[in-house]
N, C-alpha and C. Protein backbone atom coordinates (compact mmCIF):
# COMPACT_ATOMS: atom_id res chain seq x y z
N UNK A 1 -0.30 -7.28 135.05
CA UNK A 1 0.44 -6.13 135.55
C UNK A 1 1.27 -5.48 134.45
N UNK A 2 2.17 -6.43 133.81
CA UNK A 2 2.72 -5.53 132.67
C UNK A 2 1.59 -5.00 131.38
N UNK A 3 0.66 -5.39 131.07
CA UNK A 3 0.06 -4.86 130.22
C UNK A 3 -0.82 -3.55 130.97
N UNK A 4 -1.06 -3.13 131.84
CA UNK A 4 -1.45 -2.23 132.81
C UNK A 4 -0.51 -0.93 132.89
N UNK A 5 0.70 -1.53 132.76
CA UNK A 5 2.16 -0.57 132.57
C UNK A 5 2.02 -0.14 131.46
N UNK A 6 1.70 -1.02 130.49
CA UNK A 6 2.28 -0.94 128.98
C UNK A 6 1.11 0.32 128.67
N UNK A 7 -0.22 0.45 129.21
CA UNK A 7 -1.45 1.09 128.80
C UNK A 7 -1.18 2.59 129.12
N UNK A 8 -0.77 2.53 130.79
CA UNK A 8 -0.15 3.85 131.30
C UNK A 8 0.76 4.24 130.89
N UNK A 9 1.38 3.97 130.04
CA UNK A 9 3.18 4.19 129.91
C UNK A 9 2.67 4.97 128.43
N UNK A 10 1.18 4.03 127.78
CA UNK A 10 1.57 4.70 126.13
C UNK A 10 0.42 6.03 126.54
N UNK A 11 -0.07 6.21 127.57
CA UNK A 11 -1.29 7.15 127.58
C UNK A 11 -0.30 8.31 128.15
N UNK A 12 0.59 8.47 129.10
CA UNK A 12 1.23 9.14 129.63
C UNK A 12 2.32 9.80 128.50
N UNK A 13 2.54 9.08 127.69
CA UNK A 13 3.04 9.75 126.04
C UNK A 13 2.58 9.78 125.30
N UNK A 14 1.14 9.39 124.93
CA UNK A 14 0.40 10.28 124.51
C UNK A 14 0.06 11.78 125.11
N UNK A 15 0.08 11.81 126.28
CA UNK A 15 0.19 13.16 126.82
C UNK A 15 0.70 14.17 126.70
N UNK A 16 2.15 13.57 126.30
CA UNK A 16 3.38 14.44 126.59
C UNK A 16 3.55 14.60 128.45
N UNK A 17 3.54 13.59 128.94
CA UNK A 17 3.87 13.98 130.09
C UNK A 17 5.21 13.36 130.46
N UNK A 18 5.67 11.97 129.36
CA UNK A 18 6.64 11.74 129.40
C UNK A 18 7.24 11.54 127.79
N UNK A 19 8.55 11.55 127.84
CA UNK A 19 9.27 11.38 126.38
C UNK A 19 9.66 10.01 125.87
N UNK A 20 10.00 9.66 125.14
CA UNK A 20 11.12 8.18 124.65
C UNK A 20 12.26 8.45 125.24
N UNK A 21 12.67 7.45 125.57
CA UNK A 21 13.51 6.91 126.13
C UNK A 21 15.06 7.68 125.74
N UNK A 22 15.20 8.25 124.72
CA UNK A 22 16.27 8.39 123.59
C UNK A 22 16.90 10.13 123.70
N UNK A 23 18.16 10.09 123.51
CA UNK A 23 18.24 11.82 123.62
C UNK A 23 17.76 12.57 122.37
N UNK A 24 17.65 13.82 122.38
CA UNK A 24 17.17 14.70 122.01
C UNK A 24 17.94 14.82 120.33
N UNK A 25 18.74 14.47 120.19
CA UNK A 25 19.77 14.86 119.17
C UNK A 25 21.03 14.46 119.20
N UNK A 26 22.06 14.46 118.69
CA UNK A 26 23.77 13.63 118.72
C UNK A 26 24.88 14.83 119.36
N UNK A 27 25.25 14.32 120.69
CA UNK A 27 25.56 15.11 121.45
C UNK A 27 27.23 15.57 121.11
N UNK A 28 27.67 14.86 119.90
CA UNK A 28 28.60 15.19 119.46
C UNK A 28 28.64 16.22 118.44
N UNK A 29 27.47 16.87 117.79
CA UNK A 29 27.91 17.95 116.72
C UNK A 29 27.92 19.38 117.61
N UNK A 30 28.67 20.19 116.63
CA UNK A 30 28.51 21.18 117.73
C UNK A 30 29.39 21.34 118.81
N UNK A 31 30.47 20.48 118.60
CA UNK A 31 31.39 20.47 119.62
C UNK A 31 32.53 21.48 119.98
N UNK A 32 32.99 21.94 120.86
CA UNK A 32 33.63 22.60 121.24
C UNK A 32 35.19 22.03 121.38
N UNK A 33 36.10 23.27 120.37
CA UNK A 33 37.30 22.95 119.80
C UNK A 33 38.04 23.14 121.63
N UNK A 34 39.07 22.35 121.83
CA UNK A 34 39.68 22.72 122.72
C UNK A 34 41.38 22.46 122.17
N UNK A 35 42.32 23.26 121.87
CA UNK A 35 43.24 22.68 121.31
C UNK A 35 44.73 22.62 122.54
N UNK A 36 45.41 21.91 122.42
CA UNK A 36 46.99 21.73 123.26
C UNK A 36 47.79 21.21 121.86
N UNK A 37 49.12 22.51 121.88
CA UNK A 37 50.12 22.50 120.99
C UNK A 37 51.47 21.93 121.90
N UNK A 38 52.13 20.99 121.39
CA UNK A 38 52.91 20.42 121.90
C UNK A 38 54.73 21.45 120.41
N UNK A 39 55.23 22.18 121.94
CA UNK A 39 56.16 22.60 121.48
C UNK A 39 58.03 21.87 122.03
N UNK A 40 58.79 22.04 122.14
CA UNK A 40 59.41 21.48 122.78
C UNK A 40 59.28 21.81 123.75
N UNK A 41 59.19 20.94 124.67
CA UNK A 41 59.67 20.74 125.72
C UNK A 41 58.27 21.71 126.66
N UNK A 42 56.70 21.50 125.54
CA UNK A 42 55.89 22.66 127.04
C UNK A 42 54.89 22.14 125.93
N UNK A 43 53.81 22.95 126.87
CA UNK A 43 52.55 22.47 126.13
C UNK A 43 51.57 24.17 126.32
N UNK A 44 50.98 24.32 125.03
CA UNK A 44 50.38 26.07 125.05
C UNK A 44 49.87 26.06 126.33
N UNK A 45 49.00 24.75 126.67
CA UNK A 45 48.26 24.99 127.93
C UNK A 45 48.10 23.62 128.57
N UNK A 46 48.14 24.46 129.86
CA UNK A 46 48.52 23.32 131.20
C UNK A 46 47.19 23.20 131.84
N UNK A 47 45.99 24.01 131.95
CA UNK A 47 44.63 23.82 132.41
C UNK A 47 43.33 24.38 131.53
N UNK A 48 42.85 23.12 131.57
CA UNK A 48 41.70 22.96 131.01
C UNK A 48 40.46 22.79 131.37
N UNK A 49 39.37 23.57 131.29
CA UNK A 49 38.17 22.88 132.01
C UNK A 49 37.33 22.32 131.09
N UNK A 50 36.07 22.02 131.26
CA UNK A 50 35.24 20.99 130.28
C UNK A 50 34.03 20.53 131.71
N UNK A 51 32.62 20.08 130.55
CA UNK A 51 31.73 19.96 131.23
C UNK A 51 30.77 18.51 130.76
N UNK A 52 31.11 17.84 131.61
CA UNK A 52 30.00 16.39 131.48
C UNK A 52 29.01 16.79 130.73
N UNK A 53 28.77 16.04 129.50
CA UNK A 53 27.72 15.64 128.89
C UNK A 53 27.68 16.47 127.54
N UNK A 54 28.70 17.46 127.47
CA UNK A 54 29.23 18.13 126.34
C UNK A 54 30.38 17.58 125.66
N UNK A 55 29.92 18.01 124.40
CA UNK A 55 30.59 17.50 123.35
C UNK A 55 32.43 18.38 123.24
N UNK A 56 33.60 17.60 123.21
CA UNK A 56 34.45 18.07 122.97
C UNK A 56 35.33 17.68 121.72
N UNK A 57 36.46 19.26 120.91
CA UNK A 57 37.03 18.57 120.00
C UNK A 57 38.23 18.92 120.56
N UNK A 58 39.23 17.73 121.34
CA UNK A 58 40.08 18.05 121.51
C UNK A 58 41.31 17.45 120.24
N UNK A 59 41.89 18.93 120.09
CA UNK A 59 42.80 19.13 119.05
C UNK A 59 44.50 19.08 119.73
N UNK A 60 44.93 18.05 119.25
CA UNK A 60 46.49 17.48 120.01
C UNK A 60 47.00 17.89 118.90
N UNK A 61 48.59 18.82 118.71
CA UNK A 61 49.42 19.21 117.56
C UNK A 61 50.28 19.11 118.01
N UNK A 62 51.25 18.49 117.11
CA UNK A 62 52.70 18.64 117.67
C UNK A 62 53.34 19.67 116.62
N UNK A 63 53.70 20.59 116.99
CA UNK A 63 54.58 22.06 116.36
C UNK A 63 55.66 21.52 116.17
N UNK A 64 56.64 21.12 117.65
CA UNK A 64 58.09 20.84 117.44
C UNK A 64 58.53 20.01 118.55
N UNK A 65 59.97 19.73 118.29
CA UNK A 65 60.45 18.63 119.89
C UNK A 65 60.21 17.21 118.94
N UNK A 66 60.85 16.42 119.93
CA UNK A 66 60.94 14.95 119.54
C UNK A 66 59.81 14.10 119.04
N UNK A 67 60.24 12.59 119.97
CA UNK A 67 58.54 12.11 119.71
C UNK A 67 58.37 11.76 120.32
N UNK A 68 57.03 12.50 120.52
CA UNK A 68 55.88 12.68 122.13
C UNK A 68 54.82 11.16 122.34
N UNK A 69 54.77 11.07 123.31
CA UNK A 69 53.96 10.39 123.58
C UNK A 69 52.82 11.10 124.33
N UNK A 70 51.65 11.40 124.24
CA UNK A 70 50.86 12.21 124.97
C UNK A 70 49.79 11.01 125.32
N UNK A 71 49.29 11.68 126.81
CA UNK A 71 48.73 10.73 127.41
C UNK A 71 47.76 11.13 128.47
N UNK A 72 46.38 10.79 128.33
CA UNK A 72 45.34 11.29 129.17
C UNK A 72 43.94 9.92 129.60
N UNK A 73 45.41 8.88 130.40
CA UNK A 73 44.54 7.68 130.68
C UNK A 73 42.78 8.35 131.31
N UNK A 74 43.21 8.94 132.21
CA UNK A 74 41.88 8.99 133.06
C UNK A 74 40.95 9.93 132.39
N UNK A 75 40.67 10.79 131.81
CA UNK A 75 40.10 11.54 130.74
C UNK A 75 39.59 10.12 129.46
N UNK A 76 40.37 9.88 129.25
CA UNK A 76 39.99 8.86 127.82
C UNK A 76 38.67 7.71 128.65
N UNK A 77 39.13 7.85 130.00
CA UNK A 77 38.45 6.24 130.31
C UNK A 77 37.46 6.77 130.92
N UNK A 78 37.10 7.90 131.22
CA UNK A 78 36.07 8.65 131.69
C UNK A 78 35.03 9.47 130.99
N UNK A 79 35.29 9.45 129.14
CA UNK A 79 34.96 9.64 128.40
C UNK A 79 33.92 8.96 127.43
N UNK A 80 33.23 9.37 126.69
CA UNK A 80 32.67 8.39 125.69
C UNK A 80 33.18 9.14 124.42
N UNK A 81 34.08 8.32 123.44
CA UNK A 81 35.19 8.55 122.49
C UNK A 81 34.54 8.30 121.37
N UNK A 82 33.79 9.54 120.65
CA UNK A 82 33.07 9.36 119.47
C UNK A 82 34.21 9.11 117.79
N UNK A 83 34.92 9.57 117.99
CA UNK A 83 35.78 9.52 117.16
C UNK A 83 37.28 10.03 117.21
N UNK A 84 38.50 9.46 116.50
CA UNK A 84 39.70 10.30 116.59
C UNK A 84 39.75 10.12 114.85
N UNK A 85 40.72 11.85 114.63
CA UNK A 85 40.47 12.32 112.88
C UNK A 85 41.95 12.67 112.83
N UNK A 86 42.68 12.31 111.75
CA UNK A 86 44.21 12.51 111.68
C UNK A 86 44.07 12.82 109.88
N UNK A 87 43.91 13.59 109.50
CA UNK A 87 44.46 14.36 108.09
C UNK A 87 43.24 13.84 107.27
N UNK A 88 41.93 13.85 107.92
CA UNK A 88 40.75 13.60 107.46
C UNK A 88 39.99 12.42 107.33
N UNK A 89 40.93 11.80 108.12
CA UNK A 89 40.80 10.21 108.36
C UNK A 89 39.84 9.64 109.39
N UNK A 90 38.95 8.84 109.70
CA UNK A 90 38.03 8.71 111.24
C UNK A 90 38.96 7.37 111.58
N UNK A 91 39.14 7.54 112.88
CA UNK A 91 39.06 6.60 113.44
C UNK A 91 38.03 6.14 114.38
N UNK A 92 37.09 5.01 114.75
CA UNK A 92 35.72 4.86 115.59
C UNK A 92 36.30 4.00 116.44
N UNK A 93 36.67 4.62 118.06
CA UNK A 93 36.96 3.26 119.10
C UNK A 93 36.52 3.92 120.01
N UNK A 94 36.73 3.22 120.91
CA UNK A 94 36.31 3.27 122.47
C UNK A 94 36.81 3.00 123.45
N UNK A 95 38.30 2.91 123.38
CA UNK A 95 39.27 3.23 123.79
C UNK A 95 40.63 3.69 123.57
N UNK A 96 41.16 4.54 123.87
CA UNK A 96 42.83 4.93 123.49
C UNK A 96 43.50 4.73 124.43
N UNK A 97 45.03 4.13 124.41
CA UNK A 97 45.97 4.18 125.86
C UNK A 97 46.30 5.44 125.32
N UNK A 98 47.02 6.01 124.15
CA UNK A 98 47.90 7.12 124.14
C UNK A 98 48.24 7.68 122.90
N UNK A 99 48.44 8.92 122.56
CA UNK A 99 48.64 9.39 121.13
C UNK A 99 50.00 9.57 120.92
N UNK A 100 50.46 8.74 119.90
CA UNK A 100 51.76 9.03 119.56
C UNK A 100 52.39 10.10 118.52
N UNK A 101 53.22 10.74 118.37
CA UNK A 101 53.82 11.77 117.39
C UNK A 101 54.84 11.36 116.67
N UNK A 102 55.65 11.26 116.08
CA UNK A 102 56.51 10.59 115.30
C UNK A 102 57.16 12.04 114.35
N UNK A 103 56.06 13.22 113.80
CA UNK A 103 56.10 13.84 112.61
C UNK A 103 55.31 15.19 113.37
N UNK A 104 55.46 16.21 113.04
CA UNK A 104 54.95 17.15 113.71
C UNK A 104 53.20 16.87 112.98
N UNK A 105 52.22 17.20 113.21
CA UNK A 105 50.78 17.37 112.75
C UNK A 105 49.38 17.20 113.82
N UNK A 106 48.29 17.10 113.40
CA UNK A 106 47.28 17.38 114.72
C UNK A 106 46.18 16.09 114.64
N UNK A 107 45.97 15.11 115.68
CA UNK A 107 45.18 14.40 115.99
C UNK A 107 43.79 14.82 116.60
N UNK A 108 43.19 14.88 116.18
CA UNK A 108 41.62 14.90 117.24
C UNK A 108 40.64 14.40 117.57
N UNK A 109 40.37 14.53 118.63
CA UNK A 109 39.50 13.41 119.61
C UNK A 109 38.15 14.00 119.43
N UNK A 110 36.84 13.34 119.58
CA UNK A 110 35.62 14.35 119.50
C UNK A 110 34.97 13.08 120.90
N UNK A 111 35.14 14.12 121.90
CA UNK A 111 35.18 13.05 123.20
C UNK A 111 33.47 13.67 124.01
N UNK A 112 32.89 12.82 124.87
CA UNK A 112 31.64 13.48 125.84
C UNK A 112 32.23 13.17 126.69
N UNK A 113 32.87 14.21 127.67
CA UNK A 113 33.30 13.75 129.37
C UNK A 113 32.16 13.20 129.85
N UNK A 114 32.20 11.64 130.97
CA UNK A 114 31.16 11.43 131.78
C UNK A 114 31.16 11.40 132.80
N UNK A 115 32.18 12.11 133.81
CA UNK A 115 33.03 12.20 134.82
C UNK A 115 33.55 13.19 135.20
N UNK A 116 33.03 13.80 136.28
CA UNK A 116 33.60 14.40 137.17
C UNK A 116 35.06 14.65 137.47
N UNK A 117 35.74 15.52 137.41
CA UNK A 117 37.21 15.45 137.92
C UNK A 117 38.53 16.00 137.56
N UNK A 118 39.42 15.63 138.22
CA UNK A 118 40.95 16.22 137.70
C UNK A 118 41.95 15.54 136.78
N UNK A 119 41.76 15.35 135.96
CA UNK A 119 42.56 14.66 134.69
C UNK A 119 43.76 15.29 134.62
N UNK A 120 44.76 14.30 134.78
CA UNK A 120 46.02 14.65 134.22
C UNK A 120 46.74 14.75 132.85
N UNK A 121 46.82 15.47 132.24
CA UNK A 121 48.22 14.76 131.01
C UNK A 121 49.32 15.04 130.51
N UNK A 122 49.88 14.20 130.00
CA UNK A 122 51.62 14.24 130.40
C UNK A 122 52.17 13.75 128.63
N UNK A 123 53.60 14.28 128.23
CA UNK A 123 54.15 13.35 127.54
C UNK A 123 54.77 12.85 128.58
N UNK A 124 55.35 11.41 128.01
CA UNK A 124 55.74 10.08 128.86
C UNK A 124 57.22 10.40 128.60
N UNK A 125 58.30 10.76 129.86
CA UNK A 125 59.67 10.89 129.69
C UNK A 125 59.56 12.44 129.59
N UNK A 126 58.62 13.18 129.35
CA UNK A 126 58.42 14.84 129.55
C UNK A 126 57.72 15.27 130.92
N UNK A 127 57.59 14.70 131.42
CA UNK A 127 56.87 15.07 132.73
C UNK A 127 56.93 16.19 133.66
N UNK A 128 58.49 16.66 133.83
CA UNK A 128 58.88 17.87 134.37
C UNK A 128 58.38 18.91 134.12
N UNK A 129 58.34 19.01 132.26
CA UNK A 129 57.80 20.50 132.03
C UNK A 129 56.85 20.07 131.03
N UNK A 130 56.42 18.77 130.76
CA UNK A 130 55.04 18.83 130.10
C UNK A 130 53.86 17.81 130.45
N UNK A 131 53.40 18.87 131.58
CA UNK A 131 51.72 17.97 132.59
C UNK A 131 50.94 19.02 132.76
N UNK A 132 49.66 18.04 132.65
CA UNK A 132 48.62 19.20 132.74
C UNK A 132 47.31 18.72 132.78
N UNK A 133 46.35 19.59 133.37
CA UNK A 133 45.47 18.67 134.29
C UNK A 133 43.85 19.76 133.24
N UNK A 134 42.71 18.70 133.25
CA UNK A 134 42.11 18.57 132.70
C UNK A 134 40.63 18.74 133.37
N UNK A 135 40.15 19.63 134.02
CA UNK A 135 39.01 19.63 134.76
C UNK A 135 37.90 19.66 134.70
N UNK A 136 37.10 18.49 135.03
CA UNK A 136 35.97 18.08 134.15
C UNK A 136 34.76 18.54 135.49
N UNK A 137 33.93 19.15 135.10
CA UNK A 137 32.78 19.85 136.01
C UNK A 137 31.50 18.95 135.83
């Protein structure tokens, strides 16, 4: 039986009726800049949309104000996190709890939403006037 599979499976790509298994290309180049400037006490922008299976570069800056903690648990964990880049630097993980600021400058994420939904994000102790929700289609 499996060699029966194995016969149909390579004749049916020989066809072109089906492909490999594998995507098309690296769904991270090509990505789309999305940036949030962290000023005191606000953020340029409070809504965002974004689309499963596209590549994003989200660009975090801190302009001015203290030190932020910015934070987008459910976005990060709903994500596949190709890289974060800080003054030309890669970082490669696959998970973040949270981006910290210390110094004004810009972190960026090069993220694939895989999830549906309403993402929140907040600095931590800024909440009043800096949240903002993240809508993933």
């Amino acid at each position: 039986m499996k060699k029966a599979y194995s016969i149909a499976a390579a004749g049916l790509l020989s066809l072109g009726l089906i492909g490999p298994a594998t995507a098309a290309g690296n769904l991270t180049t090509g990505a789309t800049a999305v940036k949030i400037d962290m000023t005191a006490n606000k953020f340029s922008t409070t809504a965002i949309e974004m689309e499963t299976g596209k590549a994003y570069n989200l660009q975090v800056t801190k302009v001015a104000g203290g030190e932020y903690q910015f934070r987008a648990p459910d976005l990060f964990s709903n994500s596949y996190i190709f890289q974060i880049a800080i003054d030309g630097k890669e970082i490669k993980t696959r998970h973040i709890d949270y981006l910290e600021f210390d110094d004004t400058g810009t972190i960026s994420i090069t993220i694939v939403p895989n999830r549906i939904g309403a993402f929140k994000y907040w600095v931590t102790g800024q909440e009043a006037t800096m949240t903002g929700t993240i809508t993933v289609k």
